[in-house]
N, C-alpha and C. Protein backbone atom coordinates (compact mmCIF):
# COMPACT_ATOMS: atom_id res chain seq x y z
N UNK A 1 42.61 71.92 122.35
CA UNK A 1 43.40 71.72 121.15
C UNK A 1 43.61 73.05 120.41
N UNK A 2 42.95 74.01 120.32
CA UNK A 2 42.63 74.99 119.77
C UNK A 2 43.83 76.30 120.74
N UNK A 3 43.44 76.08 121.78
CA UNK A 3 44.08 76.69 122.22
C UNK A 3 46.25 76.25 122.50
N UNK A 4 45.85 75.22 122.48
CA UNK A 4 47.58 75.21 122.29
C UNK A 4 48.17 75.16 120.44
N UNK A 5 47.06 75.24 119.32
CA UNK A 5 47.57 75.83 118.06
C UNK A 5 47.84 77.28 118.34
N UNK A 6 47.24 78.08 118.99
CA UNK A 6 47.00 79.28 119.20
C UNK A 6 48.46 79.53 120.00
N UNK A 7 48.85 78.97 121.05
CA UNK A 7 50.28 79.15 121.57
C UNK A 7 51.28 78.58 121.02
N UNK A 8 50.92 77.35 119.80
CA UNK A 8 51.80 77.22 118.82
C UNK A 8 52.45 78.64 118.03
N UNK A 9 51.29 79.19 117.32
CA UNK A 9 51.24 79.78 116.66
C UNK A 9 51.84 81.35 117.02
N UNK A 10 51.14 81.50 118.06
CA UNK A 10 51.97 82.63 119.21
C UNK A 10 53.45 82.68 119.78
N UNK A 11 53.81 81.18 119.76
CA UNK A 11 55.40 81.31 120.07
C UNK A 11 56.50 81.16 118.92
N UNK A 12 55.33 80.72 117.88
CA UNK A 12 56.33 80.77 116.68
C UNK A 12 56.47 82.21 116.17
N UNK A 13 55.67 82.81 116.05
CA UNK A 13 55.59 84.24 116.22
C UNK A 13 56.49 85.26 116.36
N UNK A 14 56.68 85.08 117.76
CA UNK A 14 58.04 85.64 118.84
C UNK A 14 59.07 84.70 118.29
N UNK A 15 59.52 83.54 118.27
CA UNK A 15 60.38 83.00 117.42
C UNK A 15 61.24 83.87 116.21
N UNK A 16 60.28 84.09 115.82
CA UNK A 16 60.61 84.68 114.06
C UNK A 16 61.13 86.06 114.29
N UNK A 17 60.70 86.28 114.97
CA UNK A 17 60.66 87.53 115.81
C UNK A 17 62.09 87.86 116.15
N UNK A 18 62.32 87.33 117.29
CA UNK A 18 63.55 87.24 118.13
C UNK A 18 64.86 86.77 117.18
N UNK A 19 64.59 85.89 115.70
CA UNK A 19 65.20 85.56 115.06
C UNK A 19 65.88 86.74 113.81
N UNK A 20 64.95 87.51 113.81
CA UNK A 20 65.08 88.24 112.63
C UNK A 20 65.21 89.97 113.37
N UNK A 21 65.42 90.03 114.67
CA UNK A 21 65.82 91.34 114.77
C UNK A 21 66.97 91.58 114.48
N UNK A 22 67.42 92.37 113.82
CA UNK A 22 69.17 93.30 113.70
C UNK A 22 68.95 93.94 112.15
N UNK A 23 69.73 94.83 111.91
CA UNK A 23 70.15 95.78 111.30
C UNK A 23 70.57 95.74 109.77
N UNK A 24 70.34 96.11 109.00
CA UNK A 24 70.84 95.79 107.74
C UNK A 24 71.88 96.89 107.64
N UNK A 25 73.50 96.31 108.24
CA UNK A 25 74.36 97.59 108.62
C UNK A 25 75.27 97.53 107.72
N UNK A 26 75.46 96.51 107.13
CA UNK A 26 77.01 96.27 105.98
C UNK A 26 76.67 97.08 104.54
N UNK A 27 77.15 98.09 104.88
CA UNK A 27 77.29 99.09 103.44
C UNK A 27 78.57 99.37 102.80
N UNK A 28 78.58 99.85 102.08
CA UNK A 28 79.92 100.20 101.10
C UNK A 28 80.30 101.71 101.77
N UNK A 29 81.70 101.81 101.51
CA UNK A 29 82.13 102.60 102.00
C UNK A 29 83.33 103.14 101.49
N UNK A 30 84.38 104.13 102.27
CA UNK A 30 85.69 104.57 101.67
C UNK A 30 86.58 103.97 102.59
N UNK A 31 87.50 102.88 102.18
CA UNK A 31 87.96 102.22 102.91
C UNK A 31 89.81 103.44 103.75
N UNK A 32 90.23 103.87 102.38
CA UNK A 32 91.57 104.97 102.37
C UNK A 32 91.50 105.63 101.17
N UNK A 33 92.71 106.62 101.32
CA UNK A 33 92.75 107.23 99.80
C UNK A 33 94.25 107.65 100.01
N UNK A 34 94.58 107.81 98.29
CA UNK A 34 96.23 108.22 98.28
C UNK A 34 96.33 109.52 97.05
N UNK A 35 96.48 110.27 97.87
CA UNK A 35 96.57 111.29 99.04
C UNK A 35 95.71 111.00 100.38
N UNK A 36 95.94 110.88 101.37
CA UNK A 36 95.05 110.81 102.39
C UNK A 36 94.41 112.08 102.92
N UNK A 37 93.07 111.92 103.59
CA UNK A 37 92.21 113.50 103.52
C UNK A 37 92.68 113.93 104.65
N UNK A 38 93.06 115.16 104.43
CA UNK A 38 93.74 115.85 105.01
C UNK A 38 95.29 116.20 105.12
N UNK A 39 96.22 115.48 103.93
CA UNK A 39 97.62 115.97 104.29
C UNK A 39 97.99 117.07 103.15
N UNK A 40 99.22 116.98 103.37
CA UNK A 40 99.59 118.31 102.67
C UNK A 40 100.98 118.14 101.98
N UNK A 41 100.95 117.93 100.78
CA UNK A 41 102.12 117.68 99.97
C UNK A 41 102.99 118.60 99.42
N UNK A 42 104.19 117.98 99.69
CA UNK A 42 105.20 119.12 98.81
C UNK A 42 104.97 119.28 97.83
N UNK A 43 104.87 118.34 96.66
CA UNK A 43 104.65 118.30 95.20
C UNK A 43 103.15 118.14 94.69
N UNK A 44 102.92 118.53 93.38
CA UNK A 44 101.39 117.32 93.12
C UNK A 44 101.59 116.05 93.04
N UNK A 45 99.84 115.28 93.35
CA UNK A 45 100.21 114.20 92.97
C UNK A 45 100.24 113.69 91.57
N UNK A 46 100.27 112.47 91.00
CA UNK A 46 100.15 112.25 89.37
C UNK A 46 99.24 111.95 89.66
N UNK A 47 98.20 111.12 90.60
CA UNK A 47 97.15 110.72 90.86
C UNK A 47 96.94 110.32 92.29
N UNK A 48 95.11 109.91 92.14
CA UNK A 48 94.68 110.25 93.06
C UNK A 48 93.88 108.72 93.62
N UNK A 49 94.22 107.93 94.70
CA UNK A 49 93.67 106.74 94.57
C UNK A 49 92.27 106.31 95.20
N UNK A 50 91.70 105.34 95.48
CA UNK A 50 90.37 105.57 96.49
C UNK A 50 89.97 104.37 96.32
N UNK A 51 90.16 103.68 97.43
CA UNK A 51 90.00 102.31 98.27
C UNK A 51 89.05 101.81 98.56
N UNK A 52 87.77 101.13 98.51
CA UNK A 52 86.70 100.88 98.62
C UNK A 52 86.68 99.79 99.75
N UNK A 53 85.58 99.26 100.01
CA UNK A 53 85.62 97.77 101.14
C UNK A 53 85.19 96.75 99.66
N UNK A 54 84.39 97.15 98.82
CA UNK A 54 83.62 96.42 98.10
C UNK A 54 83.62 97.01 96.81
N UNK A 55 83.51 95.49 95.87
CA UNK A 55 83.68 96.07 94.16
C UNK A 55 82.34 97.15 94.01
N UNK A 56 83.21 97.82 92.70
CA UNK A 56 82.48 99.13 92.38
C UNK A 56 81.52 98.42 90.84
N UNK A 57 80.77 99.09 90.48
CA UNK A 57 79.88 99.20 89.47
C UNK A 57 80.93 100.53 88.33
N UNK A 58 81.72 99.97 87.44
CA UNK A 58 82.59 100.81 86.71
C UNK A 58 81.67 102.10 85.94
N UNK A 59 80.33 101.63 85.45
CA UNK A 59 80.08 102.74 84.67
C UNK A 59 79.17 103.62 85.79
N UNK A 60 79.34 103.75 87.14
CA UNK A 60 78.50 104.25 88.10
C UNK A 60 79.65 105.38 88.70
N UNK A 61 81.16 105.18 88.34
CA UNK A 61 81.99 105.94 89.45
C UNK A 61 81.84 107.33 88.52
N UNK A 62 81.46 108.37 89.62
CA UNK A 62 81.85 109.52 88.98
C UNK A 62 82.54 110.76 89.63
N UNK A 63 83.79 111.46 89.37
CA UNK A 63 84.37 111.79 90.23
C UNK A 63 84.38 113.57 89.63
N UNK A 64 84.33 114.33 90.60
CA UNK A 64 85.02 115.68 90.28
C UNK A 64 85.90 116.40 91.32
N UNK A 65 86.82 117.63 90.64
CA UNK A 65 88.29 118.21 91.71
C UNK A 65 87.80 119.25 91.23
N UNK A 66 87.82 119.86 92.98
CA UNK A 66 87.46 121.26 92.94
C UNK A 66 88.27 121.79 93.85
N UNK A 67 88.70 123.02 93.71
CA UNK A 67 90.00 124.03 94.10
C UNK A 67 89.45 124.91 95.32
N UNK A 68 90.09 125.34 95.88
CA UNK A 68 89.86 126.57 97.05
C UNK A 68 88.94 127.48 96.77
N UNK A 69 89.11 127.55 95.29
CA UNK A 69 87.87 128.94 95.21
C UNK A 69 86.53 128.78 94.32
N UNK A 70 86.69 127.73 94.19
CA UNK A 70 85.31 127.26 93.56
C UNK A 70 85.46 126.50 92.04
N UNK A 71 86.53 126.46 91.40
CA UNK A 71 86.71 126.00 90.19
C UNK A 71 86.77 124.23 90.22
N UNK A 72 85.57 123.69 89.32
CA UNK A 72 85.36 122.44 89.26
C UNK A 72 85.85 121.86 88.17
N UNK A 73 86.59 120.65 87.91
CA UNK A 73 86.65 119.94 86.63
C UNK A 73 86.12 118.66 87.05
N UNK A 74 85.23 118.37 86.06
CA UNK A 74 84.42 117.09 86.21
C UNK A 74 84.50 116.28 84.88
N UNK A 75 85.02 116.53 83.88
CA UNK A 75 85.76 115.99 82.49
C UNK A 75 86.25 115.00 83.42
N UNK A 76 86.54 113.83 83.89
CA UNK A 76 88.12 113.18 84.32
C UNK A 76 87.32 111.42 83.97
N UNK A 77 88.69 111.10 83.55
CA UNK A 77 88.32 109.59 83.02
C UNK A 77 89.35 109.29 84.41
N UNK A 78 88.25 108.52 85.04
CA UNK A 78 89.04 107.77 86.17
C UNK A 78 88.87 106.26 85.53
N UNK A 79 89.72 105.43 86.52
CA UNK A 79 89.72 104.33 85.63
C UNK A 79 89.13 103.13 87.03
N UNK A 80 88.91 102.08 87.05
CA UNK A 80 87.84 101.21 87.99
C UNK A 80 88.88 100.14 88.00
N UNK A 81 89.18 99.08 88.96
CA UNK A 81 89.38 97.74 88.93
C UNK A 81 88.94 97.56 90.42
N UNK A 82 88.17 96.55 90.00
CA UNK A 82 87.32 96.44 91.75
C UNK A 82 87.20 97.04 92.61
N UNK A 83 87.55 97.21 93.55
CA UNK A 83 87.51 98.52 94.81
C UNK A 83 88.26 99.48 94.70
N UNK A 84 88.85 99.48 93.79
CA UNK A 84 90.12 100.66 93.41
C UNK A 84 89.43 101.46 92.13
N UNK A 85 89.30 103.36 92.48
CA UNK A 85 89.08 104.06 91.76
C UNK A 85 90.61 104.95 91.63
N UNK A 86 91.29 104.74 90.08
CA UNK A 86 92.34 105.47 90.01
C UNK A 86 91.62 107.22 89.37
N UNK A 87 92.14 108.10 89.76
CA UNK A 87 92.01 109.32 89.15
C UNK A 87 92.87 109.52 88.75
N UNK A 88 93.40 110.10 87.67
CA UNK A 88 95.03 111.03 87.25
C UNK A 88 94.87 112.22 87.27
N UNK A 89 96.02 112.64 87.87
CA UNK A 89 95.83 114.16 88.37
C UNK A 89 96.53 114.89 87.36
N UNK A 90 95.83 116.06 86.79
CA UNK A 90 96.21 116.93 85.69
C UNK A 90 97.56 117.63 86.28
N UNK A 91 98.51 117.98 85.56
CA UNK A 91 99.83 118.60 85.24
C UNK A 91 99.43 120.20 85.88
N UNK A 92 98.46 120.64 84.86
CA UNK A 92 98.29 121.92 84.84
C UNK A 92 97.73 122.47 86.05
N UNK A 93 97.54 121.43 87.26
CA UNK A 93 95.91 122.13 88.14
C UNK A 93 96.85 122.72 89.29
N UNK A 94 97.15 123.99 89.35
CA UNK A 94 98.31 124.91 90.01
C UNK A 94 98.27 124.11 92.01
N UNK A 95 99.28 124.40 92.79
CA UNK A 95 99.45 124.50 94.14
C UNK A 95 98.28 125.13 94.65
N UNK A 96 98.02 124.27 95.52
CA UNK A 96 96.51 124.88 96.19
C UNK A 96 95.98 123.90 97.05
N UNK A 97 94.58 123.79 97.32
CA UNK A 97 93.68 123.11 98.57
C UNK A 97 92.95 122.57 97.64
N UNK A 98 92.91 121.07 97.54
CA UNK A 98 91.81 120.20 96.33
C UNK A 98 90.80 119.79 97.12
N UNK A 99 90.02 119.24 96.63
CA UNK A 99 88.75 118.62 97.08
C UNK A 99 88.40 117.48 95.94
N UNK A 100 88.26 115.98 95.76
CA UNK A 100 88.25 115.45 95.46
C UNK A 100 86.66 114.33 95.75
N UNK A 101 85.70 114.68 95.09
CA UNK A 101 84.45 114.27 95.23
C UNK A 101 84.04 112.77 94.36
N UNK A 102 83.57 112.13 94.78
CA UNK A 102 83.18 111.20 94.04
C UNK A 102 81.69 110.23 94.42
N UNK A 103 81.00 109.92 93.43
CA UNK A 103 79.71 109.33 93.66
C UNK A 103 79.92 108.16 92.93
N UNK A 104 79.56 106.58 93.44
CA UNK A 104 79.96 105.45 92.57
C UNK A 104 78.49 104.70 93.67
N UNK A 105 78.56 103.20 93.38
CA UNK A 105 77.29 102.36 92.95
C UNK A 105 78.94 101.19 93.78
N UNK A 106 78.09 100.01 94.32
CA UNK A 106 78.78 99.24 94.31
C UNK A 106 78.30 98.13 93.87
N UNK A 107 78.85 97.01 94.31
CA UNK A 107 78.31 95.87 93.08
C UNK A 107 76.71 95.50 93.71
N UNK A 108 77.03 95.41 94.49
CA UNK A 108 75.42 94.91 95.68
C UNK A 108 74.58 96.16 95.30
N UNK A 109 74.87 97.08 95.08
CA UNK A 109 73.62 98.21 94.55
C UNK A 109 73.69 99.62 95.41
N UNK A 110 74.62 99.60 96.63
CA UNK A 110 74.85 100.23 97.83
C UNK A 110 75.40 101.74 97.11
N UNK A 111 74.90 103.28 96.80
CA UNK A 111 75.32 104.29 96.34
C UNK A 111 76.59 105.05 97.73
N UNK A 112 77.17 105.42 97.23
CA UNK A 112 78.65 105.76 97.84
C UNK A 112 79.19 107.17 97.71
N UNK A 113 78.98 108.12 98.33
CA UNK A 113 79.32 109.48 98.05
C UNK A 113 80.21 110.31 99.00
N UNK A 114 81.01 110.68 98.24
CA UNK A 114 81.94 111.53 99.35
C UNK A 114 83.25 112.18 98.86
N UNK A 115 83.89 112.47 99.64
CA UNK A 115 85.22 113.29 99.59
C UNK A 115 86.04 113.40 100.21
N UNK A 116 87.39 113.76 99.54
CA UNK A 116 88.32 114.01 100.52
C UNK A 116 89.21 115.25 100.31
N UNK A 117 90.05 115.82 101.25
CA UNK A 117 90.46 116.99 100.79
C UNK A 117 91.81 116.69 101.22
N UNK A 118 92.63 117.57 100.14
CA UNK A 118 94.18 117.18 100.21
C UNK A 118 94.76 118.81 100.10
N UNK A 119 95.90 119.39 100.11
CA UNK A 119 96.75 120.34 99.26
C UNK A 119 98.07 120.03 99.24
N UNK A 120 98.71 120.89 97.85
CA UNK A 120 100.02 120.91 97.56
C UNK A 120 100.54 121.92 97.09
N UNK A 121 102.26 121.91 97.65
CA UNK A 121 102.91 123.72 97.25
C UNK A 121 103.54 123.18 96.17
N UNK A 122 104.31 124.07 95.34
CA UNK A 122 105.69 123.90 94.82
C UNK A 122 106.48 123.97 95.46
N UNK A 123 107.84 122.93 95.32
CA UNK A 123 108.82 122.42 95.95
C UNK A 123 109.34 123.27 96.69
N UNK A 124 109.62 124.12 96.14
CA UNK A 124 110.67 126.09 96.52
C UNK A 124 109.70 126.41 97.63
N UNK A 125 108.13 126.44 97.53
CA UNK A 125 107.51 127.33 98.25
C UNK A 125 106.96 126.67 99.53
N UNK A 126 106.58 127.39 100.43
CA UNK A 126 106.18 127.13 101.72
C UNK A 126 105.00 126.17 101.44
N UNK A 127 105.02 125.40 102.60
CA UNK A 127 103.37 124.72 101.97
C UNK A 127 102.18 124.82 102.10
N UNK A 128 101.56 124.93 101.62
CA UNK A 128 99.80 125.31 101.74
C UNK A 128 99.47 124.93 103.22
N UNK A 129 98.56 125.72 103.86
CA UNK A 129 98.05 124.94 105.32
C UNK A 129 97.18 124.04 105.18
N UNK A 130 96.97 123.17 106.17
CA UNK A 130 96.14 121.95 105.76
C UNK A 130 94.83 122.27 105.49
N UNK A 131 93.99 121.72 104.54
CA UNK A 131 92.21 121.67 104.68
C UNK A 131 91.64 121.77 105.82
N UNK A 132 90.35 122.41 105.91
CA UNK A 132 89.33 122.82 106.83
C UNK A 132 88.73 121.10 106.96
N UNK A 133 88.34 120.76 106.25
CA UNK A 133 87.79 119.14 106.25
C UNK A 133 88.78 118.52 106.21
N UNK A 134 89.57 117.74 107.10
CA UNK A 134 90.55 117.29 106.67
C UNK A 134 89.64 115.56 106.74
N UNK A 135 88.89 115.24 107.64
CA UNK A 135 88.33 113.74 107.40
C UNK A 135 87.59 113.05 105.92
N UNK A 136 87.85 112.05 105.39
CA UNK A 136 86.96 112.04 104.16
C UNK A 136 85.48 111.89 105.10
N UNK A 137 84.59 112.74 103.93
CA UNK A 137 83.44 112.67 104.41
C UNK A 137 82.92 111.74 103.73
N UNK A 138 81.93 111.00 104.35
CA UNK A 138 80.96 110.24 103.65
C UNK A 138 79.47 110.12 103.78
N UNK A 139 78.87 110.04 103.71
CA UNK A 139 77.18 109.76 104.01
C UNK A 139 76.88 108.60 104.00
N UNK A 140 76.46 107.64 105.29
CA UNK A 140 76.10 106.34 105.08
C UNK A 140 74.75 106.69 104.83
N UNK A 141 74.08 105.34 103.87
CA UNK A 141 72.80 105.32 103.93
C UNK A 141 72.37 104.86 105.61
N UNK A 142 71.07 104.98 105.83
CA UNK A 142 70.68 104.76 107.09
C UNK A 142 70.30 103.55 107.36
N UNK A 143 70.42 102.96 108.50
CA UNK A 143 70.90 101.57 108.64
C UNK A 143 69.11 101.22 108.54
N UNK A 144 68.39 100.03 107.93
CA UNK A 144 66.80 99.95 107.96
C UNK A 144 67.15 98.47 109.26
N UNK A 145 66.35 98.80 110.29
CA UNK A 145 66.04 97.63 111.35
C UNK A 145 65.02 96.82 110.36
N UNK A 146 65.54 95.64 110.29
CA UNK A 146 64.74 94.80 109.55
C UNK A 146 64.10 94.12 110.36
N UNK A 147 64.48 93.95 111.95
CA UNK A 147 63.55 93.33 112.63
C UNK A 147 61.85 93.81 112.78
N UNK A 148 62.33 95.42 113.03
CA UNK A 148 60.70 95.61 112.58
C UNK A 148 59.84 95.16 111.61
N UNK A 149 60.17 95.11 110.63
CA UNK A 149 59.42 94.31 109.45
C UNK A 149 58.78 92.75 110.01
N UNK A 150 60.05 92.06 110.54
CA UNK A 150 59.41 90.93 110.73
C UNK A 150 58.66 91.07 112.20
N UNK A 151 58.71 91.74 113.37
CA UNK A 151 57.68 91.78 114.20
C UNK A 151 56.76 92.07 113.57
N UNK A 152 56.10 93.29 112.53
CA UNK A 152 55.15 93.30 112.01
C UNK A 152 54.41 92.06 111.02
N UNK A 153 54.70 91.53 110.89
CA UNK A 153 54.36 90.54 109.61
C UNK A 153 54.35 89.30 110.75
N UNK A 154 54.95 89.20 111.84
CA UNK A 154 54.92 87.92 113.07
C UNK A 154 53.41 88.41 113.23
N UNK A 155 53.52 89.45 114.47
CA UNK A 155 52.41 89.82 114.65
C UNK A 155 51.14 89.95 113.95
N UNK A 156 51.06 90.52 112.25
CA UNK A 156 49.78 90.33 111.55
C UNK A 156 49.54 88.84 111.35
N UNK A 157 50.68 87.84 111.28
CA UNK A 157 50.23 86.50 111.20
C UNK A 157 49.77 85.85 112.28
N UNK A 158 50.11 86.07 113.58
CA UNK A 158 49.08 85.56 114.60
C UNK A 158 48.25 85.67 115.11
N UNK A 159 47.66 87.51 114.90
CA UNK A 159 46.35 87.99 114.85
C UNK A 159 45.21 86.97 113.69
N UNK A 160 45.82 87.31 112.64
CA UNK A 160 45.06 86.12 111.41
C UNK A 160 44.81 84.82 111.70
N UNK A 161 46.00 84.64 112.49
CA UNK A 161 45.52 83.05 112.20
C UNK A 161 44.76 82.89 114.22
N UNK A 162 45.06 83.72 115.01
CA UNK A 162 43.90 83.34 116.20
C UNK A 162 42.40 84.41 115.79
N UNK A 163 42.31 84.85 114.81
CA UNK A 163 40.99 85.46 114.60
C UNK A 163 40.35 84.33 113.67
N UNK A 164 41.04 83.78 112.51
CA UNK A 164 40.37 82.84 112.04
C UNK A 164 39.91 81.55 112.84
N UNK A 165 40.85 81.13 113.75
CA UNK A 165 40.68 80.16 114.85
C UNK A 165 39.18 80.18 115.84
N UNK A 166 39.48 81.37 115.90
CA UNK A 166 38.19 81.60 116.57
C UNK A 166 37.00 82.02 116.18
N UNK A 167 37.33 82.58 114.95
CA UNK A 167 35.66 82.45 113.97
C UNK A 167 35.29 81.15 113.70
N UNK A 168 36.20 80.38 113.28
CA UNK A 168 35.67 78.89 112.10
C UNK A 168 35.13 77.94 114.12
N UNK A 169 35.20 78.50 115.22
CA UNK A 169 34.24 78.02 116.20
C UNK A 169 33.06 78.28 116.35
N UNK A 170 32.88 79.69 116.01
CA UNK A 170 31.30 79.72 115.92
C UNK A 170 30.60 78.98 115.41
C-alpha cells in the first residue's frame, strides 16, 4: 500500500512536471514606428510614432532625441493612448541622423527599452545617408523557464513525502 502512494505520489510528480514546463516568453515589445528605423526622409517629421504589442503604463513612457553628434533633448512631452506613444518633433531640430530612445513600463509590468534611428535633409539638399543602426533595437528581458521551478518544487515534494513515508514505518 505504501508503496503504490509512493508511485502515486512519484507520478504525480512528473505529471506537474511535464505539465508546467515552457517559457514565460510573451513580453512587450516595439511592434513599428513612424518614421521607420532606418529610413531617410526628405523633410522632417512633425512627429514621431511608436507602436507597441501591449498597453503602456502613461506615467512610465520616457523618451529622448539625440543627433549625430551627441546633442540630447529629453524635455519632450510625448503623449500615451494605449500602445501608441506619440512624440512631436521640434521645428527647430536642424537636417541630420536622429536617434529616438525610449524607456516605458507596460500594463502587465513588462519594462521596454529601445530605439530607433531615422534621418532627414532639406528639400533642396541631397539627403543624409542612412543610419549605422538602421534596426530598432530592443532588449528583451530574458525569457525565465518556469518549468524549472516546478521540477524543483515536484521533486522536493516527493522526496518529502517518500522520506516521511518511510520514517512514520519505523
Amino acid at each position: 500500500m505504501k508503496r503504490r502512494r509512493s508511485a502515486l505520489v512519484l507520478g504525480l510528480g512528473v505529471l506537474a512536471l511535464l505539465t508546467n514546463f515552457g517559457t514565460a516568453g510573451a513580453h512587450s515589445q516595439l511592434l513599428s514606428s513612424d518614421p521607420s528605423a532606418g529610413s531617410v526622409l526628405p523633410t522632417a517629421p512633425t512627429q514621431v510614432v511608436l507602436t507597441f504589442n501591449e498597453t503602456l503604463l502613461e506615467e512610465t513612457v520616457a523618451v529622448a532625441i539625440s543627433n549625430s553628434t551627441g546633442g540630447v533633448t529629453s524635455d519632450i512631452a510625448a503623449s500615451v493612448a494605449r500602445a501608441t506613444v506619440t512624440i512631436p518633433w521640434a521645428a527647430e531640430l536642424a537636417p541630420g541622423t536622429y536617434t529616438v530612445s525610449y524607456r516605458c513600463v507596460s500594463a502587465d509590468g513588462h519594462p521596454i527599452t529601445g530605439s530607433i534611428d531615422f534621418a532627414y535633409a532639406v528639400a533642396s539638399a541631397s539627403p543624409p545617408t542612412a543610419p549605422a543602426a538602421a534596426p530598432a533595437t530592443q532588449t528583451p528581458p530574458p525569457n525565465f523557464p518556469v518549468g524549472v521551478v516546478g521540477l524543483i518544487l515536484a521533486l522536493a515534494a516527493t522526496i518529502t513525502v517518500i522520506f516521511l513515508a518511510r520514517r512514520g514505518r519505523k
